[in-house]
C-alpha atoms as a PDB file:
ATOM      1  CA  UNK A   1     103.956  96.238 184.135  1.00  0.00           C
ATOM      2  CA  UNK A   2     106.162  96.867 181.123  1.00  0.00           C
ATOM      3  CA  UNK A   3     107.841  92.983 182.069  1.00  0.00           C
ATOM      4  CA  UNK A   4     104.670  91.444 181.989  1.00  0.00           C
ATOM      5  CA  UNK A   5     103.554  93.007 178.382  1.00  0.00           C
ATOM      6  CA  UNK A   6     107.101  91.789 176.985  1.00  0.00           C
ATOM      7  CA  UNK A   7     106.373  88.710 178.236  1.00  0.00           C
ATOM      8  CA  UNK A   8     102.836  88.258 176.023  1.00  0.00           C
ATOM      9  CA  UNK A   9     104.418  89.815 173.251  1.00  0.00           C
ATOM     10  CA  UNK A  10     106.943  87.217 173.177  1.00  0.00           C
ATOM     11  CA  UNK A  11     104.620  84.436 173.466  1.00  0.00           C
ATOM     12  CA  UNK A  12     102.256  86.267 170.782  1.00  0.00           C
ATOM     13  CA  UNK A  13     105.300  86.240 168.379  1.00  0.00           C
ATOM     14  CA  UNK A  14     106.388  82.472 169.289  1.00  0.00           C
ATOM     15  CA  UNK A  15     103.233  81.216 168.532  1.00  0.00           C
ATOM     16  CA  UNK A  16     103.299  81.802 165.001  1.00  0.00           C
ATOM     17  CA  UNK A  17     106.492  80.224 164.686  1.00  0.00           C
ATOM     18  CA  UNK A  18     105.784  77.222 167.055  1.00  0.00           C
ATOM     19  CA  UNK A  19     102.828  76.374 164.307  1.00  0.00           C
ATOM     20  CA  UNK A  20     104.867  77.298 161.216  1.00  0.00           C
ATOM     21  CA  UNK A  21     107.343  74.508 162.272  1.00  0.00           C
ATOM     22  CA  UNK A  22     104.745  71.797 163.599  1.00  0.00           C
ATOM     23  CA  UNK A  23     103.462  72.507 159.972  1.00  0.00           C
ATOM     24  CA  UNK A  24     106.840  71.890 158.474  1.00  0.00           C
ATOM     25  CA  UNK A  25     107.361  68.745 160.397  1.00  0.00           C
ATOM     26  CA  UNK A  26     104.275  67.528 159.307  1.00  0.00           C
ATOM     27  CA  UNK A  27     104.466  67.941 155.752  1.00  0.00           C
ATOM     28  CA  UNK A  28     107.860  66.322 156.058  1.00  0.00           C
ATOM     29  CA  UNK A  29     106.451  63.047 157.485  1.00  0.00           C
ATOM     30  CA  UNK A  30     103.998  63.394 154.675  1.00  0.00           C
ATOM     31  CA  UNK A  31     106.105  63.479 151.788  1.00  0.00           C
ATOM     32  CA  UNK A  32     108.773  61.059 153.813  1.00  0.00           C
ATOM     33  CA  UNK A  33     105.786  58.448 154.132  1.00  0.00           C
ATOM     34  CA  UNK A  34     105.063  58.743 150.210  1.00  0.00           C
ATOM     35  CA  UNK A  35     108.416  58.691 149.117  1.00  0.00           C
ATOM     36  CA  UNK A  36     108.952  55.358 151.543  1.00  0.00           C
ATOM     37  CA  UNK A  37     105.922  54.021 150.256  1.00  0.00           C
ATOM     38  CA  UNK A  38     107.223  54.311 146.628  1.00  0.00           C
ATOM     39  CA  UNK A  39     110.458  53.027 147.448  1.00  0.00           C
ATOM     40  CA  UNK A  40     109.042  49.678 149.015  1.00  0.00           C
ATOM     41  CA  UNK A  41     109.308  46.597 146.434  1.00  0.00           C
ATOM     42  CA  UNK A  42     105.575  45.984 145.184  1.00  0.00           C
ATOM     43  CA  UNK A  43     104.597  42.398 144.271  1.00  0.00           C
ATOM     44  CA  UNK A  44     103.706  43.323 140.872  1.00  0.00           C
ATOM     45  CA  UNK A  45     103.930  40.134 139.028  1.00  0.00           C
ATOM     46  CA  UNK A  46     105.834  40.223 135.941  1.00  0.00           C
ATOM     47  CA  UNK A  47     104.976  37.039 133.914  1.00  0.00           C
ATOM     48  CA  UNK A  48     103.328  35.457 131.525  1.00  0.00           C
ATOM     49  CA  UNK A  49     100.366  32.852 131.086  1.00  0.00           C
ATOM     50  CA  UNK A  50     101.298  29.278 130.786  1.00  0.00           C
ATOM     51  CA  UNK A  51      99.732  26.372 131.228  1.00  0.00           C
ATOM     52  CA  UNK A  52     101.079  23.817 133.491  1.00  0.00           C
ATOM     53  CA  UNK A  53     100.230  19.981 131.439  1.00  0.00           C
ATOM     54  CA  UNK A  54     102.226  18.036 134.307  1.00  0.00           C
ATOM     55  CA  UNK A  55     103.930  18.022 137.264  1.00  0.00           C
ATOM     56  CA  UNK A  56     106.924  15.685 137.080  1.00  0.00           C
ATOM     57  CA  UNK A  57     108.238  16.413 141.350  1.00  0.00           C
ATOM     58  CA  UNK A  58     107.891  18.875 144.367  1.00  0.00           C
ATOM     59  CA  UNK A  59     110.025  21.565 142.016  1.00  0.00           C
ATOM     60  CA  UNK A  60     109.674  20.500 138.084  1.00  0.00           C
ATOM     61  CA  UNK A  61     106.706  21.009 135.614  1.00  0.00           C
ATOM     62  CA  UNK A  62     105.874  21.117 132.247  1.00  0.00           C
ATOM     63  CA  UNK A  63     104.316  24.155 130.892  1.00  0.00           C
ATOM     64  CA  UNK A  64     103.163  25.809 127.655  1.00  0.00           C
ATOM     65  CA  UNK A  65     102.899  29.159 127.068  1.00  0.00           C
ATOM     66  CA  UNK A  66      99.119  29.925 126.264  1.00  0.00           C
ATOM     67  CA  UNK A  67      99.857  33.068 123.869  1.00  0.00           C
ATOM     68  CA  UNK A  68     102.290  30.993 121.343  1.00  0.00           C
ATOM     69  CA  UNK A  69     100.286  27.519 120.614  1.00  0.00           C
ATOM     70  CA  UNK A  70     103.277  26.585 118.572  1.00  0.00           C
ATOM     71  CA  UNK A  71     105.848  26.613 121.483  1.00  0.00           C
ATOM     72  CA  UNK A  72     106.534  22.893 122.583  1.00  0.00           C
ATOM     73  CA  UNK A  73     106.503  21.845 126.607  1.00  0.00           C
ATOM     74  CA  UNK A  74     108.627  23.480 128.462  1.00  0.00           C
ATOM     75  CA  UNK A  75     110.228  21.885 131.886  1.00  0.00           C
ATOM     76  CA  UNK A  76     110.101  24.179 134.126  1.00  0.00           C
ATOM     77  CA  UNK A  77     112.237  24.291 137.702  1.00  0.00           C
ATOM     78  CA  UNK A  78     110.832  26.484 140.561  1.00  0.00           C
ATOM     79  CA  UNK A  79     112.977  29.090 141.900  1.00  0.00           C
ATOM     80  CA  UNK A  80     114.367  29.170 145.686  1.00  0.00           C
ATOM     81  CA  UNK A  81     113.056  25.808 146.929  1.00  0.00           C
ATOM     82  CA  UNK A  82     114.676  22.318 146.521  1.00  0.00           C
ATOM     83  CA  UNK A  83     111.708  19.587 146.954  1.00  0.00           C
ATOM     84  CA  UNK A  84     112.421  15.999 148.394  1.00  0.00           C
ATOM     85  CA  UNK A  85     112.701  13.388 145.769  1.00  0.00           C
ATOM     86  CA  UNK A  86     110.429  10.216 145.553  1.00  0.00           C
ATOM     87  CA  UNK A  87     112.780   8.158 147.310  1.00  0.00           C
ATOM     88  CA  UNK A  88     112.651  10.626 150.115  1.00  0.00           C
ATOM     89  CA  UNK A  89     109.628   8.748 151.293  1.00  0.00           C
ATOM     90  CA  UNK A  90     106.991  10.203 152.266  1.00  0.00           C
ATOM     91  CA  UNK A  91     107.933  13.592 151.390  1.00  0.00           C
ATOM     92  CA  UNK A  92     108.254  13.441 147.748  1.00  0.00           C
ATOM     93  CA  UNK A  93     105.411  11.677 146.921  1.00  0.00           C
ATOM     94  CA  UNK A  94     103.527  14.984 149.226  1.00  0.00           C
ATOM     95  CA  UNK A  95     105.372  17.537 147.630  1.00  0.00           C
ATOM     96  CA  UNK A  96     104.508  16.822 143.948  1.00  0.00           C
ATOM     97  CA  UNK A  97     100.728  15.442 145.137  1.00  0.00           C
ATOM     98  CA  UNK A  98     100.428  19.270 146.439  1.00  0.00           C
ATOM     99  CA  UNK A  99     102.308  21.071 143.714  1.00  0.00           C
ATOM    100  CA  UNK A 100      99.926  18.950 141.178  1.00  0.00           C
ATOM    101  CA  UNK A 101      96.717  20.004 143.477  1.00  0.00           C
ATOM    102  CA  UNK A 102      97.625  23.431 143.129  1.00  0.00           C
ATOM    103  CA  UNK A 103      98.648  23.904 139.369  1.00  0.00           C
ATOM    104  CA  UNK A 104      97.876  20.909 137.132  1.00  0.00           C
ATOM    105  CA  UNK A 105      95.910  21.874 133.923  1.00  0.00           C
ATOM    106  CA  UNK A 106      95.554  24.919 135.670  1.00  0.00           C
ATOM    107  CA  UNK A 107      96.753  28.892 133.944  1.00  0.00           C
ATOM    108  CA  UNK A 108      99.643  30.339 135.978  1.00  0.00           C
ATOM    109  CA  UNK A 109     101.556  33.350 135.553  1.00  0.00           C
ATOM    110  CA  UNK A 110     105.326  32.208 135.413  1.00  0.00           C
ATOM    111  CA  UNK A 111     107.893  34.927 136.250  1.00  0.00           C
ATOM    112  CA  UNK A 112     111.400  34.644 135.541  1.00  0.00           C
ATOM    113  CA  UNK A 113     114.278  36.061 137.140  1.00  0.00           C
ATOM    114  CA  UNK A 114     117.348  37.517 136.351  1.00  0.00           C
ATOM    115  CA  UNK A 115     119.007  33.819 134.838  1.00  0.00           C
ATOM    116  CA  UNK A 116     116.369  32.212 133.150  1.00  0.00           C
ATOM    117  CA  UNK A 117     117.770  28.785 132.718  1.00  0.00           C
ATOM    118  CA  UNK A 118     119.680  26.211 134.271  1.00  0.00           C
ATOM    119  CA  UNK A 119     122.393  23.606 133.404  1.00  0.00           C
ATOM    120  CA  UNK A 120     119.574  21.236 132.537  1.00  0.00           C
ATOM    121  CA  UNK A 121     117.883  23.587 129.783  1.00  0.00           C
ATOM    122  CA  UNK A 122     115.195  23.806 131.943  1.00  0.00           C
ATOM    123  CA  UNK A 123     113.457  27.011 132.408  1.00  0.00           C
ATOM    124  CA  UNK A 124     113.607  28.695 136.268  1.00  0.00           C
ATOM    125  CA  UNK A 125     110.359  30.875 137.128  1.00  0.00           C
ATOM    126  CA  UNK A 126     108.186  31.561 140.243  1.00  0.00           C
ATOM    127  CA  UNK A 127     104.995  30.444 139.413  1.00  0.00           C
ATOM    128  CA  UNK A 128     101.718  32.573 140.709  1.00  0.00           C
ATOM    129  CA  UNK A 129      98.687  30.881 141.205  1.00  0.00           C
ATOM    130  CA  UNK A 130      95.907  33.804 140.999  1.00  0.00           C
ATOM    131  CA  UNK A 131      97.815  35.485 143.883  1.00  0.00           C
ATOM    132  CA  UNK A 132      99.255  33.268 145.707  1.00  0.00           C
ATOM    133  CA  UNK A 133     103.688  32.701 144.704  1.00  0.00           C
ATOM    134  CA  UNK A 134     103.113  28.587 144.670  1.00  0.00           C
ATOM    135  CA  UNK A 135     107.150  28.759 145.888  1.00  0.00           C
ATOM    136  CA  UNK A 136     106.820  30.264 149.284  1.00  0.00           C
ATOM    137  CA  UNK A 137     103.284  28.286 149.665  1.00  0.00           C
ATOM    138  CA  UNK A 138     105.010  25.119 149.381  1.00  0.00           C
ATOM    139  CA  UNK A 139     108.077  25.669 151.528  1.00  0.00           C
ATOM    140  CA  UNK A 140     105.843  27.698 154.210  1.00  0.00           C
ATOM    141  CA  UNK A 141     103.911  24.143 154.057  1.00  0.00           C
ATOM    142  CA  UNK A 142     106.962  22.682 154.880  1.00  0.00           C
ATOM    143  CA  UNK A 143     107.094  20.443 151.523  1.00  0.00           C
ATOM    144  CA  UNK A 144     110.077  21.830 150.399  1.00  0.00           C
ATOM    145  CA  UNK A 145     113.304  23.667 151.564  1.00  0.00           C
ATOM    146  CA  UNK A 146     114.277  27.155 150.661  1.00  0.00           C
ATOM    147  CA  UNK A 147     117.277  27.074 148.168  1.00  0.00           C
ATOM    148  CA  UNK A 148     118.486  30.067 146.822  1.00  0.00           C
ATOM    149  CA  UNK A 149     119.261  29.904 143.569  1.00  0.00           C
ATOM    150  CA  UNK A 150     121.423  32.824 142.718  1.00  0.00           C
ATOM    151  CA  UNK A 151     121.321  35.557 140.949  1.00  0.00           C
ATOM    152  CA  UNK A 152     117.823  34.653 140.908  1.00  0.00           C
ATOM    153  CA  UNK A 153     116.556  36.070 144.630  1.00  0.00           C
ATOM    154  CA  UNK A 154     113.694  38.416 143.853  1.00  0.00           C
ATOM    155  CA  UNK A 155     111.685  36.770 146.804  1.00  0.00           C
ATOM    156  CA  UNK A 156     114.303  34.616 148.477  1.00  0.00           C
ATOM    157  CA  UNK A 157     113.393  36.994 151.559  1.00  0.00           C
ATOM    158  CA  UNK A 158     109.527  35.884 151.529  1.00  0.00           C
ATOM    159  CA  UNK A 159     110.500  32.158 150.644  1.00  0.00           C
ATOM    160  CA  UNK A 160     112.902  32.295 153.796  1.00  0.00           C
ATOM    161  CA  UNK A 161     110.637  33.740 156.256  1.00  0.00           C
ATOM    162  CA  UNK A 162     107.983  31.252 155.236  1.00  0.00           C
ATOM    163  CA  UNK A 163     110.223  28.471 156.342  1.00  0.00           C
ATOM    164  CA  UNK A 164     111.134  29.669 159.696  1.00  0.00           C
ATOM    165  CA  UNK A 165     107.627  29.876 160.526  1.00  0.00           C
ATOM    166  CA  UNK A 166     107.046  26.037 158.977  1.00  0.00           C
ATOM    167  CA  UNK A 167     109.908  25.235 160.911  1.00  0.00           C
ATOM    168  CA  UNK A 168     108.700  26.828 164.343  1.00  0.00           C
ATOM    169  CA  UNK A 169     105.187  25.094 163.815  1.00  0.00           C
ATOM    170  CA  UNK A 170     106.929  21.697 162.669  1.00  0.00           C
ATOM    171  CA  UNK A 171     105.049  21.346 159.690  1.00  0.00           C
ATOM    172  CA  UNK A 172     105.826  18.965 157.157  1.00  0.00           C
ATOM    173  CA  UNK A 173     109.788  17.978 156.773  1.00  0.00           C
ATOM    174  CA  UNK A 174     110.339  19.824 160.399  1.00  0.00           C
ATOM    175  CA  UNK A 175     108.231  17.662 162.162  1.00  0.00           C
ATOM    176  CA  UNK A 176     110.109  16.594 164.959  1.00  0.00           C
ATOM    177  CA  UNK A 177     108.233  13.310 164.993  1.00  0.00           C
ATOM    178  CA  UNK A 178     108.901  12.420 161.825  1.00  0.00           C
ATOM    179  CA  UNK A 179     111.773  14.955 160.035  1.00  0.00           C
ATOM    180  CA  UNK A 180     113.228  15.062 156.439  1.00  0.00           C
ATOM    181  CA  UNK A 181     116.923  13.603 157.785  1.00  0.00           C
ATOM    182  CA  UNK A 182     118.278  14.769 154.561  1.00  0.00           C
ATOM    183  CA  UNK A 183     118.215  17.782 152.771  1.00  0.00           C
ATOM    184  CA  UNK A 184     117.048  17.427 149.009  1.00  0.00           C
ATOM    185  CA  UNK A 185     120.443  18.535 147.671  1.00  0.00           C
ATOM    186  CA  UNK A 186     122.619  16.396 149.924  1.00  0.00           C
ATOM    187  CA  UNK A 187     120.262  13.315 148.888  1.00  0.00           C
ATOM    188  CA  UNK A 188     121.194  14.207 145.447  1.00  0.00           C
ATOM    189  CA  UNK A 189     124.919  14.030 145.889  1.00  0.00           C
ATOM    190  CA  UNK A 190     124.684  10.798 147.973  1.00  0.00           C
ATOM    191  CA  UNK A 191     122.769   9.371 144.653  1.00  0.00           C
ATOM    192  CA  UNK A 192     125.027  10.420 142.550  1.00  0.00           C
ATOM    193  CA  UNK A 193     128.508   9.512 144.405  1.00  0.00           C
END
């Protein structure tokens, strides 16, 4: 008799401690999830409000900025995509036609990166139409390639994953039908040589 009443007392003490730890490792994934959650990059845009006046290709526009009506035009190149040129026929002409749909006359929020100019004096931003990053929309359209363009990678990772699914569904430049044969930056070399 005495085994058997060792043997509840020991499960009457285990208990106890079997719940005290299951309440641990709870609270652990608890305050791990939070912690993760805090830790994850947030797509808080950081810009300001310009207004786009023109769009000149698939990548350039001219902007103001709305809160300083004495700053001139700005050109303006967008960050991690390179755009076929007007002699890359058709896909040019579409890339600019869309960029235009989306942002002409229209208020964006540009956000710059960590370089905030390039060798042309032309400004380098992400531009943000309401929510939608008009760089990823127009390479996930497959109008444009991604390009890094470093140090300035704060959504390369979004801008590349857009592609590969414009690239599995053949949109655009990757249709297999009718493909881009040369890459915006290559075209631009072979122009220039």
């Amino acid at each position: 008799m005495s085994s058997k009443i060792g043997k509840k007392e020991v499960i009457a003490s285990s208990t106890p401690r079997w719940l005290v730890l299951t309440g641990i490792l709870v609270v652990f994934l608890i305050v791990a999830n939070i912690v993760l959650a805090f830790m994850q990059p947030s797509d808080r845009i950081n810009g300001e409000l310009w207004l786009i006046n023109r769009v000149i290709s698939g990548q350039t526009v001219e902007a103001s900025v709305l809160n300083n009506p004495n700053m001139t035009v700005q050109r303006v190149r967008l960050l991690g995509l390179s755009a076929p040129l007007k002699e890359q026929a058709p896909w040019g002409d579409r890339a600019r036609q869309r960029l235009s749909d989306l942002v002409k006359e229209q208020k964006v929020i540009l956000e710059f990166d960590v370089k905030q100019k390039d060798n042309s004096d032309r400004l380098l931003a992400y531009i943000w139409k309401d929510k939608l990053l008009v760089n990823q929309y127009l390479v996930g359209e497959g109008l444009a390639i991604a390009d890094p363009y470093p140090p300035n990678s704060k959504y390369d990772a979004r801008i590349s994953r857009a592609q590969s699914k414009a690239r599995l569904q053949e949109l655009g430049i990757w249709d297999t039908q009718n493909p881009l044969r040369l890459s915006p930056r290559d075209f631009r070399r072979q122009l220039s040589n």
